[in-house]
Protein backbone atom coordinates (compact mmCIF):
# COMPACT_ATOMS: atom_id res chain seq x y z
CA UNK A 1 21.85 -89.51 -46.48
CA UNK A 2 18.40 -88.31 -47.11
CA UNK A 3 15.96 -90.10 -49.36
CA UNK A 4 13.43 -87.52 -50.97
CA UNK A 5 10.85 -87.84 -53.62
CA UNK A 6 9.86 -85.32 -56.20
CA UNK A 7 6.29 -85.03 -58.14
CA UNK A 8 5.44 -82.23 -60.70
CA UNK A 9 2.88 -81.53 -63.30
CA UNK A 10 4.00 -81.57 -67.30
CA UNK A 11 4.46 -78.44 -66.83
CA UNK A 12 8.37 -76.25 -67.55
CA UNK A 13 7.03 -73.21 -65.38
CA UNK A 14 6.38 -75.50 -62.49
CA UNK A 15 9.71 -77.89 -63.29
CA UNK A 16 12.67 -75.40 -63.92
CA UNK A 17 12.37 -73.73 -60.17
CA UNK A 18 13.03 -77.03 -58.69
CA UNK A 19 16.05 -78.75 -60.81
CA UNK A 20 18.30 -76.37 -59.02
CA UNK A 21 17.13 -77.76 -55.81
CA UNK A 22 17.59 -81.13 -56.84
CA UNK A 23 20.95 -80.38 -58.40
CA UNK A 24 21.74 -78.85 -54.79
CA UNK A 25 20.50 -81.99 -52.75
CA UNK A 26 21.94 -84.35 -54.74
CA UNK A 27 25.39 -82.73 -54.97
CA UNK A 28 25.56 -82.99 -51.07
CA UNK A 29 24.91 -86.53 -51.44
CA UNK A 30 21.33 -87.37 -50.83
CA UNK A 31 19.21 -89.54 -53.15
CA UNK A 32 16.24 -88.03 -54.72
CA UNK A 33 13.82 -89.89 -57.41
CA UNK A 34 11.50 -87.33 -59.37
CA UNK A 35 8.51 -88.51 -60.64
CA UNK A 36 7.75 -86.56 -64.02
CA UNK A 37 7.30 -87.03 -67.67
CA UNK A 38 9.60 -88.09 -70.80
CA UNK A 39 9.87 -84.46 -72.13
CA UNK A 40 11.19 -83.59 -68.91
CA UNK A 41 13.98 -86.63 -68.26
CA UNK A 42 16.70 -85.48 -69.31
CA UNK A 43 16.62 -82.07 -67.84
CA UNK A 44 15.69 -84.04 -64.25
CA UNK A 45 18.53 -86.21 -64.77
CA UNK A 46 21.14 -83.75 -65.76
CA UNK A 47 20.41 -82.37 -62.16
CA UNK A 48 21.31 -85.72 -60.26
CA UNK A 49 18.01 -87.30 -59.79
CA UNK A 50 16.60 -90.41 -60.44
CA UNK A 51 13.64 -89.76 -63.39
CA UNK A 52 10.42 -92.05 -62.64
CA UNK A 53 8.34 -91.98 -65.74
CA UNK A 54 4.48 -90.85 -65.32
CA UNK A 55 3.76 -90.99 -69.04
CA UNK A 56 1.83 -93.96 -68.63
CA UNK A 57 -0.80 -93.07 -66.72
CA UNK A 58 -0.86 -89.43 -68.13
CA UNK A 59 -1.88 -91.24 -71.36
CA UNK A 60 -4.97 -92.84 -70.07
CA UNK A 61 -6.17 -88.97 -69.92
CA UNK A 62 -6.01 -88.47 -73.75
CA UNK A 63 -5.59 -84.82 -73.48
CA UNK A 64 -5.71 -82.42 -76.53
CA UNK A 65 -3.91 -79.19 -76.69
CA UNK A 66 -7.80 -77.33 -76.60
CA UNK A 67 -8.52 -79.43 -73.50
CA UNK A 68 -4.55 -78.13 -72.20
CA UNK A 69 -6.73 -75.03 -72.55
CA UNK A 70 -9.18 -75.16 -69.91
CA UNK A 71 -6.58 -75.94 -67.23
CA UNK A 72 -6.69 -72.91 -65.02
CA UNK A 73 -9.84 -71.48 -66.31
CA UNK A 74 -12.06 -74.00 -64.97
CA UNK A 75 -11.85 -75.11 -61.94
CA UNK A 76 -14.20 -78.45 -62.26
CA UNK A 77 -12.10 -79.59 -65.08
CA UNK A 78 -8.81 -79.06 -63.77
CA UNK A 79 -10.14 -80.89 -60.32
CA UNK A 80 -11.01 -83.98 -62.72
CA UNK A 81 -7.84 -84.04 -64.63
CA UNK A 82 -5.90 -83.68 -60.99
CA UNK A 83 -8.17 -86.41 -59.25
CA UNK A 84 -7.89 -88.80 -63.04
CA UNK A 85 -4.00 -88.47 -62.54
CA UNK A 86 -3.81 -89.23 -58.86
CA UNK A 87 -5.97 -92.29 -58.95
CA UNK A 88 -4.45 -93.64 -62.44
CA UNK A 89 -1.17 -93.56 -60.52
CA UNK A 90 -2.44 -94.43 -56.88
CA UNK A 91 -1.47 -98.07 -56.93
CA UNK A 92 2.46 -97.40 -58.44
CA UNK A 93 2.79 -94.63 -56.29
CA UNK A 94 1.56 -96.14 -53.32
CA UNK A 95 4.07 -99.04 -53.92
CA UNK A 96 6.95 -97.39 -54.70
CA UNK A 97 6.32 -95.26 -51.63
CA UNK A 98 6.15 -98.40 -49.37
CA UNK A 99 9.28 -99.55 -50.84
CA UNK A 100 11.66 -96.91 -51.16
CA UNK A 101 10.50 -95.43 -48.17
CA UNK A 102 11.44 -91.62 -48.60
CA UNK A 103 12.26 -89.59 -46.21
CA UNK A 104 9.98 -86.82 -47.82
CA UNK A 105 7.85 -85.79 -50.49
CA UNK A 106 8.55 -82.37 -52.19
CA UNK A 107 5.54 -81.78 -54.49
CA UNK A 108 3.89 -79.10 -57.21
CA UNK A 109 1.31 -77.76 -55.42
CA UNK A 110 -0.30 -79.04 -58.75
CA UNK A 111 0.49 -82.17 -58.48
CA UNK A 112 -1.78 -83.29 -55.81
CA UNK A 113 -0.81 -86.83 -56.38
CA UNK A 114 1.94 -86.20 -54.45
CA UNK A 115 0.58 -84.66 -51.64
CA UNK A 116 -2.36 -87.10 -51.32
CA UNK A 117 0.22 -90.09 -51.21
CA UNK A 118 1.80 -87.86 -48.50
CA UNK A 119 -1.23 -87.59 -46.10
CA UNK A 120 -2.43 -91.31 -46.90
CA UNK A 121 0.98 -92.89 -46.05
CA UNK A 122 1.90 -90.36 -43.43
CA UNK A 123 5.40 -89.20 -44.74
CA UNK A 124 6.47 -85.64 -44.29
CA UNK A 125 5.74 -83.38 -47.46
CA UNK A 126 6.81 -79.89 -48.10
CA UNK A 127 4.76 -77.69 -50.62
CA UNK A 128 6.41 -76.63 -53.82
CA UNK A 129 4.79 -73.71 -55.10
CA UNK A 130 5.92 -72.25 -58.27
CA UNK A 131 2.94 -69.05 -57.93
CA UNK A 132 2.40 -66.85 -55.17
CA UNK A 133 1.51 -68.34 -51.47
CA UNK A 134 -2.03 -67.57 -50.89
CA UNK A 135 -4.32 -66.93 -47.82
CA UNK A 136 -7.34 -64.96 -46.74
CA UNK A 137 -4.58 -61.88 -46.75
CA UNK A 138 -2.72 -62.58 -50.46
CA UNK A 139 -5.87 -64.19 -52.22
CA UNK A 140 -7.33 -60.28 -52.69
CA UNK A 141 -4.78 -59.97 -55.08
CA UNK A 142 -6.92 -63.22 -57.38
CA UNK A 143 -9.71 -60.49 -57.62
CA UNK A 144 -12.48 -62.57 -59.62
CA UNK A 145 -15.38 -61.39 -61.52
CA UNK A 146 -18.91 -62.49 -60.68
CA UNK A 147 -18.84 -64.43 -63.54
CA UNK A 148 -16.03 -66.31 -62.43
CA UNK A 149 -17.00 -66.41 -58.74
CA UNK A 150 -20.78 -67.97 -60.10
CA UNK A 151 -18.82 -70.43 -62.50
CA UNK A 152 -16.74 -71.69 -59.35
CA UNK A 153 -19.80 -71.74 -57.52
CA UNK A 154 -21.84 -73.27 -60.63
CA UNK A 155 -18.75 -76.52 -60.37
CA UNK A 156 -19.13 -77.76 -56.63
CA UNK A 157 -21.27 -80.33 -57.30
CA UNK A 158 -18.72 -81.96 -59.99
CA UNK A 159 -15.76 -81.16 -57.70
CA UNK A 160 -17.31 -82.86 -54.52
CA UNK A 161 -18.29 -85.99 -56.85
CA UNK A 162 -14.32 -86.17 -57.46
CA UNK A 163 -12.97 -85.80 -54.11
CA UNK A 164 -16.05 -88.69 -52.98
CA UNK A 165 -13.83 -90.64 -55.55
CA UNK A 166 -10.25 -89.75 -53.43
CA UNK A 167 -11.59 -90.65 -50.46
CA UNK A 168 -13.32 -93.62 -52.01
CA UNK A 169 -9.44 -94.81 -52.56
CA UNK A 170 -8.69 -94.17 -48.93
CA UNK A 171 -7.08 -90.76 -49.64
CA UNK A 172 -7.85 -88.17 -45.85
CA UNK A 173 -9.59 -85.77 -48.00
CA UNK A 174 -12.19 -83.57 -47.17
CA UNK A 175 -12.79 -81.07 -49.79
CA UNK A 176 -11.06 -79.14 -52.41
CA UNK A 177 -9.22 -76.58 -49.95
CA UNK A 178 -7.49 -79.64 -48.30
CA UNK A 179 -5.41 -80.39 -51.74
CA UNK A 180 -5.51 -76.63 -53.33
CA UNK A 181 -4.76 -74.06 -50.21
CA UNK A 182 -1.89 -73.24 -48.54
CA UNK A 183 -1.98 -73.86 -45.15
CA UNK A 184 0.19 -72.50 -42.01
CA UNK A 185 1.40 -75.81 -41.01
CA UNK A 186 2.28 -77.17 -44.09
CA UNK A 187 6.30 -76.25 -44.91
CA UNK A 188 6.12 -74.38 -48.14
CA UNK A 189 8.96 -73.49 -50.16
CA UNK A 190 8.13 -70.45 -52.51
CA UNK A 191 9.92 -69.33 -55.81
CA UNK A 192 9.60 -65.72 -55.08
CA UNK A 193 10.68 -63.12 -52.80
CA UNK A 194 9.02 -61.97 -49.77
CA UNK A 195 9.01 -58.52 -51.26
CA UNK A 196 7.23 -59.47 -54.38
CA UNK A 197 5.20 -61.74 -52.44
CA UNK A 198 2.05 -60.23 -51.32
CA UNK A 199 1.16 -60.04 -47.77
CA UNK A 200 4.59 -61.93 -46.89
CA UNK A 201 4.46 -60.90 -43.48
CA UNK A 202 1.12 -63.03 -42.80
CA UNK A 203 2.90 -66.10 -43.33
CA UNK A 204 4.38 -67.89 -40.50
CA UNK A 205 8.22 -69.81 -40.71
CA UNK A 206 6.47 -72.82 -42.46
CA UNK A 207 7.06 -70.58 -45.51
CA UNK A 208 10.29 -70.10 -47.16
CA UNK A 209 10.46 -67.33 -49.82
CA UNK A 210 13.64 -68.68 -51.69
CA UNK A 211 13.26 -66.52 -54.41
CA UNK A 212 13.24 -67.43 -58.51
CA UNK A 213 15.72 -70.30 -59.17
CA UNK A 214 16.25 -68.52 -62.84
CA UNK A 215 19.05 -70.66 -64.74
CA UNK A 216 22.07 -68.13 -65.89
CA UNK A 217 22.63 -67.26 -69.88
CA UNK A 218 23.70 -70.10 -71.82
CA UNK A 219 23.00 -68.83 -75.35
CA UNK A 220 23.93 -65.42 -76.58
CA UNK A 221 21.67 -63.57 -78.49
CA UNK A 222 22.41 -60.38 -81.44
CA UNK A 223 20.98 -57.50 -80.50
CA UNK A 224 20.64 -55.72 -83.35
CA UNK A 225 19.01 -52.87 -82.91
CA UNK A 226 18.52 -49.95 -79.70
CA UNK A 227 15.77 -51.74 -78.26
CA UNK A 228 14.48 -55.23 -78.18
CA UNK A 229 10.62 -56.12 -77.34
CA UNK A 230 9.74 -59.65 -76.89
CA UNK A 231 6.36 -61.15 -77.18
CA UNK A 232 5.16 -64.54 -75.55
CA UNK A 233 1.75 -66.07 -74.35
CA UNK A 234 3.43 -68.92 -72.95
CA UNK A 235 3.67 -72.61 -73.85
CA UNK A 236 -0.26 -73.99 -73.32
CA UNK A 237 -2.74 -70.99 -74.89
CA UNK A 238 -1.14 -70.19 -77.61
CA UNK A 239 -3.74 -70.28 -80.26
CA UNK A 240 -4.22 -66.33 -80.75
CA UNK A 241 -3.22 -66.16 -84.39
CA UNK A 242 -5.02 -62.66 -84.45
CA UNK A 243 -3.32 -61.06 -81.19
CA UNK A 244 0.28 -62.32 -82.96
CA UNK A 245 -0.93 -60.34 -86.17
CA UNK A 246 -1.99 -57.05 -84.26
CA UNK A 247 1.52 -57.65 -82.64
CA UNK A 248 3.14 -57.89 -85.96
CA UNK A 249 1.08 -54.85 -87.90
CA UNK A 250 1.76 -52.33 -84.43
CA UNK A 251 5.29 -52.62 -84.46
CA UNK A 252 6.24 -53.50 -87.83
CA UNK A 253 6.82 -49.56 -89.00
CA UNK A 254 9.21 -49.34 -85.74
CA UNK A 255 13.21 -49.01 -85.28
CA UNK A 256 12.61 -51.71 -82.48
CA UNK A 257 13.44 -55.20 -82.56
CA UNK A 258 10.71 -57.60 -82.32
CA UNK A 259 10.87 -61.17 -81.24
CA UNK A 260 7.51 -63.24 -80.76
CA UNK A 261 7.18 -67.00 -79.60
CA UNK A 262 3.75 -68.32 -80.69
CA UNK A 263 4.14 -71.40 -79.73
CA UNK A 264 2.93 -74.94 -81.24
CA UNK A 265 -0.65 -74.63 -82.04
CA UNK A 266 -0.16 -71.40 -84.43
CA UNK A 267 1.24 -72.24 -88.27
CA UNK A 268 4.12 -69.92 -88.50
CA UNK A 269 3.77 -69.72 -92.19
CA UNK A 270 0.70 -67.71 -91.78
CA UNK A 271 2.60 -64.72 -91.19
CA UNK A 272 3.53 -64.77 -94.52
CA UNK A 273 6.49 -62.25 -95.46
CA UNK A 274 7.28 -61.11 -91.93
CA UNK A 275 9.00 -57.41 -91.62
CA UNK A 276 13.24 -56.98 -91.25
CA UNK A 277 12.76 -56.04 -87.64
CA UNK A 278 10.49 -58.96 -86.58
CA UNK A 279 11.54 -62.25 -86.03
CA UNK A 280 9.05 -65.57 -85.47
CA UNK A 281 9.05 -68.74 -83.93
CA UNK A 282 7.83 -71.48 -81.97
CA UNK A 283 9.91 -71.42 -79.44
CA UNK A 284 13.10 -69.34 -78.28
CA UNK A 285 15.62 -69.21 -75.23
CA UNK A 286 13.53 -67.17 -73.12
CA UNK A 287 16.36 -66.44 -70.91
CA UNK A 288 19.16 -65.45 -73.86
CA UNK A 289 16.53 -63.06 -75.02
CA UNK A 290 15.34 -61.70 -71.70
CA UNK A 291 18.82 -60.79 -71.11
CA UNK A 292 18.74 -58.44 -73.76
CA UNK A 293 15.06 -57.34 -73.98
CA UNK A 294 13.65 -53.58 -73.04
CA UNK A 295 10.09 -54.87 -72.30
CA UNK A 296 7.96 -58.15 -72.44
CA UNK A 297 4.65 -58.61 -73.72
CA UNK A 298 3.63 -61.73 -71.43
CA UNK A 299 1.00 -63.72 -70.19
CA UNK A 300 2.27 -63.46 -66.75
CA UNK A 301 2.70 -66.90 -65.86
CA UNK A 302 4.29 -66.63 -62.85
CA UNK A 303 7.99 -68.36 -64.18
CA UNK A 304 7.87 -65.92 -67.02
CA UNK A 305 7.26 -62.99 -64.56
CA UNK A 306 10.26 -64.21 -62.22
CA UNK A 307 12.60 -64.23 -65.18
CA UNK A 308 11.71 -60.91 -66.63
CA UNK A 309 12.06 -58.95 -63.13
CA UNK A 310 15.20 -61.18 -62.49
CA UNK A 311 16.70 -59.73 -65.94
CA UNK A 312 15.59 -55.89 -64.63
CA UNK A 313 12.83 -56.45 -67.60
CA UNK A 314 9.64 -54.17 -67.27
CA UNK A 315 5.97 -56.14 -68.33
CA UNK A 316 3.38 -55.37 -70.52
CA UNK A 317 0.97 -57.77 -69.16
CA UNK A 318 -2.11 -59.83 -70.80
CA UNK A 319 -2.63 -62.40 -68.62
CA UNK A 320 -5.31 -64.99 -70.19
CA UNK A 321 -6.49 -66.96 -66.39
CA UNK A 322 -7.28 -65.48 -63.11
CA UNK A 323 -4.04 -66.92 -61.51
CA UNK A 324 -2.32 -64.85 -64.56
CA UNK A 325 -4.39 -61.94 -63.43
CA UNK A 326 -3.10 -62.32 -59.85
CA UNK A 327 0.62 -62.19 -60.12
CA UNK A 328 0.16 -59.21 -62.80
CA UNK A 329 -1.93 -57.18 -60.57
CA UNK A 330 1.01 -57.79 -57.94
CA UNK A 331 3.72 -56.31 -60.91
CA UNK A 332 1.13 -53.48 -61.45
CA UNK A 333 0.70 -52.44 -57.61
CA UNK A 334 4.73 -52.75 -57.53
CA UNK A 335 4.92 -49.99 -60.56
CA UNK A 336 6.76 -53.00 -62.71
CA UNK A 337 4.25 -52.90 -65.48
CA UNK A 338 1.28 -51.92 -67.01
CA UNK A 339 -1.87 -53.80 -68.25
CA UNK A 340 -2.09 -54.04 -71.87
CA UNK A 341 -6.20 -53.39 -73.83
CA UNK A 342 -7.33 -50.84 -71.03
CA UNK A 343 -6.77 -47.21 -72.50
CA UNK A 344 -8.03 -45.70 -69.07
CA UNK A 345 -5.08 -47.06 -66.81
CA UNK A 346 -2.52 -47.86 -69.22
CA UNK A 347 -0.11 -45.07 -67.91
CA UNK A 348 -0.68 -46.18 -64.14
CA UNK A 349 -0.94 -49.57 -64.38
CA UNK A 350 -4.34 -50.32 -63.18
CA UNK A 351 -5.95 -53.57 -63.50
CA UNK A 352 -8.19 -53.59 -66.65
CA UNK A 353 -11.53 -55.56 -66.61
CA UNK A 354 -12.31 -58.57 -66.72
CA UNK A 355 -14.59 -57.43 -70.23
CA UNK A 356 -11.72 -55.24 -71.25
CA UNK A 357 -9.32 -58.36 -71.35
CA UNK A 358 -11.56 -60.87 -73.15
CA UNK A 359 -11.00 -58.28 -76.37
CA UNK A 360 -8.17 -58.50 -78.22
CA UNK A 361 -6.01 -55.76 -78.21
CA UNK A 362 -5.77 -53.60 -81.57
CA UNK A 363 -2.22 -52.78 -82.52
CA UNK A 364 -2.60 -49.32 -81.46
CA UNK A 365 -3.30 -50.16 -78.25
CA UNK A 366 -0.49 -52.70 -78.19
CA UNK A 367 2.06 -49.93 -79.88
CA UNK A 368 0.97 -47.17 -77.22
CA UNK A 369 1.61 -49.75 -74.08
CA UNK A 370 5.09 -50.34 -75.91
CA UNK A 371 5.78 -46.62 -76.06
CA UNK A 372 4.28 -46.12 -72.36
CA UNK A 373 6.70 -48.54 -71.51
CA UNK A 374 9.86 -47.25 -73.13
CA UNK A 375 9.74 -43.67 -72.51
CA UNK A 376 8.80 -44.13 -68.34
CA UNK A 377 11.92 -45.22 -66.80
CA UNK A 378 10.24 -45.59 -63.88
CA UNK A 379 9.20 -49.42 -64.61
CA UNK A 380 12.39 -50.49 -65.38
CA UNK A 381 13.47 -48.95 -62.25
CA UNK A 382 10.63 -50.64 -60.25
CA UNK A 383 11.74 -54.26 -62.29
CA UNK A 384 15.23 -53.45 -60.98
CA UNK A 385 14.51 -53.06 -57.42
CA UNK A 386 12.00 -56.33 -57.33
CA UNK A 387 15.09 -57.92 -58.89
CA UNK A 388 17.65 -57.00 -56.36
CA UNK A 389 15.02 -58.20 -54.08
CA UNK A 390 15.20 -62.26 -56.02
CA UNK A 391 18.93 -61.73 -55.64
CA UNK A 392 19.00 -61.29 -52.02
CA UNK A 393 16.93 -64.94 -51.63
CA UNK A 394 18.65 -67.73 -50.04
CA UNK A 395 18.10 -69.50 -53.45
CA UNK A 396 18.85 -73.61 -54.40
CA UNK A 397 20.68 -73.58 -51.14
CA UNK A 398 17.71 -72.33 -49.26
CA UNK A 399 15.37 -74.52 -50.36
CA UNK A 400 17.63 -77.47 -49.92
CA UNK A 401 17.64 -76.59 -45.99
CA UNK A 402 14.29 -76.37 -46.04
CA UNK A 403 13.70 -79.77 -47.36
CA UNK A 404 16.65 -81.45 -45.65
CA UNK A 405 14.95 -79.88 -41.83
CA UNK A 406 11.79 -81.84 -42.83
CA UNK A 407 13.76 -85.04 -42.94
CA UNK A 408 15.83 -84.89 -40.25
CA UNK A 409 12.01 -83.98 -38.22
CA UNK A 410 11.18 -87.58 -39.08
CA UNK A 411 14.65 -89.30 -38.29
């Protein structure tokens, strides 16, 4: 029996890949311990593992849903909410480490608290990455703006102040590329397929493209009407009260069904009357209504990508970060979607700019991408092949070898 650890961000995009992994290693008997947060417990221990509460420490961070915000848009902040969280938990990490003695750490790629216990006790870690795999090959696909690129640059000084404060606490770090790249010798298990990944073949056998580990149908939802659009920014920026409206006034004169989850930080009640054909609501079972759905209006998280190709479910894309921008310029190039705001490349799918998606879409530029959409069968075609491709993925069982190879390396 295999001990293995577990540590992922607060996160459900970067959480749901791996429960079927832990459900998989646990079932053939090993023990594995996940460190995570309360909202996440019960899902973590329905899948066999032991849940280790980080809640604790999280709290000393104080973050607000505006400050959940900036996470992914700038890099200096994210780097000090990363480097906060690994040295707030550095001394109960470090000990449980040195007692339970795992045989390896599996963690986010996000969670570099897991990987910097990894290299500073010297136990064998594998890379879970819930977005694309990235080097000098993929990252053209994160095409940046000079305005990001000078921002990036602009934040080195406050990013090298917080790794001098890792390696203060005896972490082997020597910049930010040592906790944020992917690197060839580091085993990497990856929740997509090699054909959606970009640039697959420049990754050597360290990698494992396992594919989406997309949970099956477990609520059934009424279709009521020929075809169902679904609308969803995510779960952290969510605050786009006047994107939901242009939403709402586009497709409210249509024989389409219209489902939008806004999330927490928007007051449903300031839809007011909403239209018979459009339903909505905080939340929704993403997967019961992704079975049923014609297109998605997303964000393009990667998770939320994953499960719409899975379900054979063409995009209309608006991602709101550059890592968004990434894995929709991938559905794009793959003929899968089309990028919502730019009137110039809606019908081929080009990548708008960077200016073109800080505006928000008017609702007849959301209606035409909806009609683009729906009348080209071409993209659900294009969804349907990527998704054959996920099926095809050695899956939970894949991933388990992966892991399970690592710790039979060190025994």
């Amino acid at each position: 029996m295999s001990k293995i650890v577990f540590f992922c961000i607060p996160a459900h995009g970067h959480t749901n890949p791996t429960l079927g992994v832990v459900q998989e290693l646990t079932a053939r008997g090993h023990q594995v311990r996940y460190y995570s947060y309360h909202s996440f417990q019960e899902k973590i221990e329905a899948a066999g593992a032991e849940f280790i509460s980080c809640d604790a420490y999280d709290a000393e961070l104080n973050l607000t849903p505006k400050d959940a915000e900036k996470i992914g848009k700038d890099m200096a902040f994210s780097t000090h909410v990363l480097v906060n969280t690994t040295l707030a938990l550095d001394a109960f990490v470090c000990e449980d480490m040195k007692k339970f003695r795992p045989d390896c750490i599996v963690a986010d790629s996000m969670a570099i608290w897991g990987k910097a216990a990894a290299l500073k006790l010297h136990i064998p870690f594998v890379s879970s990455t819930t977005t694309f795999a990235f080097n000098k090959h993929s990252a053209k696909v994160m095409k940046q703006s000079f305005g990001e690129l000078f921002r990036m640059i602009f934040s080195m000084p406050k990013i090298n102040k917080d790794i001098k404060r890792l390696q203060d606490y005896g972490y082997p770090i020597r910049n930010i590329m040592d906790l944020m790249q992917s690197d060839p010798e580091t085993n990497t298990i990856v929740y997509t397929s090699a054909a959606f990944q970009p640039c697959a073949e420049t990754f050597p056998d360290t990698y494992a493209f396992v594919g989406p580990l997309v949970r099956p149908v477990t609520a059934q939802l009424t279709k009521n009407k020929k075809k169902l659009i679904y609308i969803s920014m995510g779960t952290v920026n969510t605050d786009m009260l006047q994107f939901y409206q242009n939403c709402i006034a586009a497709l409210e004169s249509t024989d389409y069904q219209v489902i939008l989850s806004v999330g927490e930080l928007v007051d449903t009640g300031a839809f007011g009357n909403l239209p018979e054909n459009i339903t909505v609501k905080p939340h929704v079972d993403q997967i019961a209504v992704l079975a049923q759905a014609d297109v998605f209006l997303s964000h393009c998280g990667m998770n939320s990508v994953n499960e719409s190709l899975y379900y054979r479910v063409p995009l209309i894309m608006y991602p709101q970060t550059t890592e968004q921008g990434g894995v929709a310029n991938r559905v794009a190039e793959l003929g899968a979607g089309i990028f919502l705001g730019d009137d110039t490349n809606t019908e081929h799918g080009g990548r708008p700019s960077a200016a073109s998606r800080s505006h928000i879409p008017s609702p007849a530029q959301i209606r035409s991408a909806v009609e683009s959409v729906l009348h080209n069968d071409s993209y659900r075609q294009n969804a349907s092949a990527i998704s054959d491709s996920f099926q095809n993925c050695s899956g939970a069982k894949g991933a388990a070898e992966k892991i399970l190879a690592v710790c039979n390396q060190k025994n």
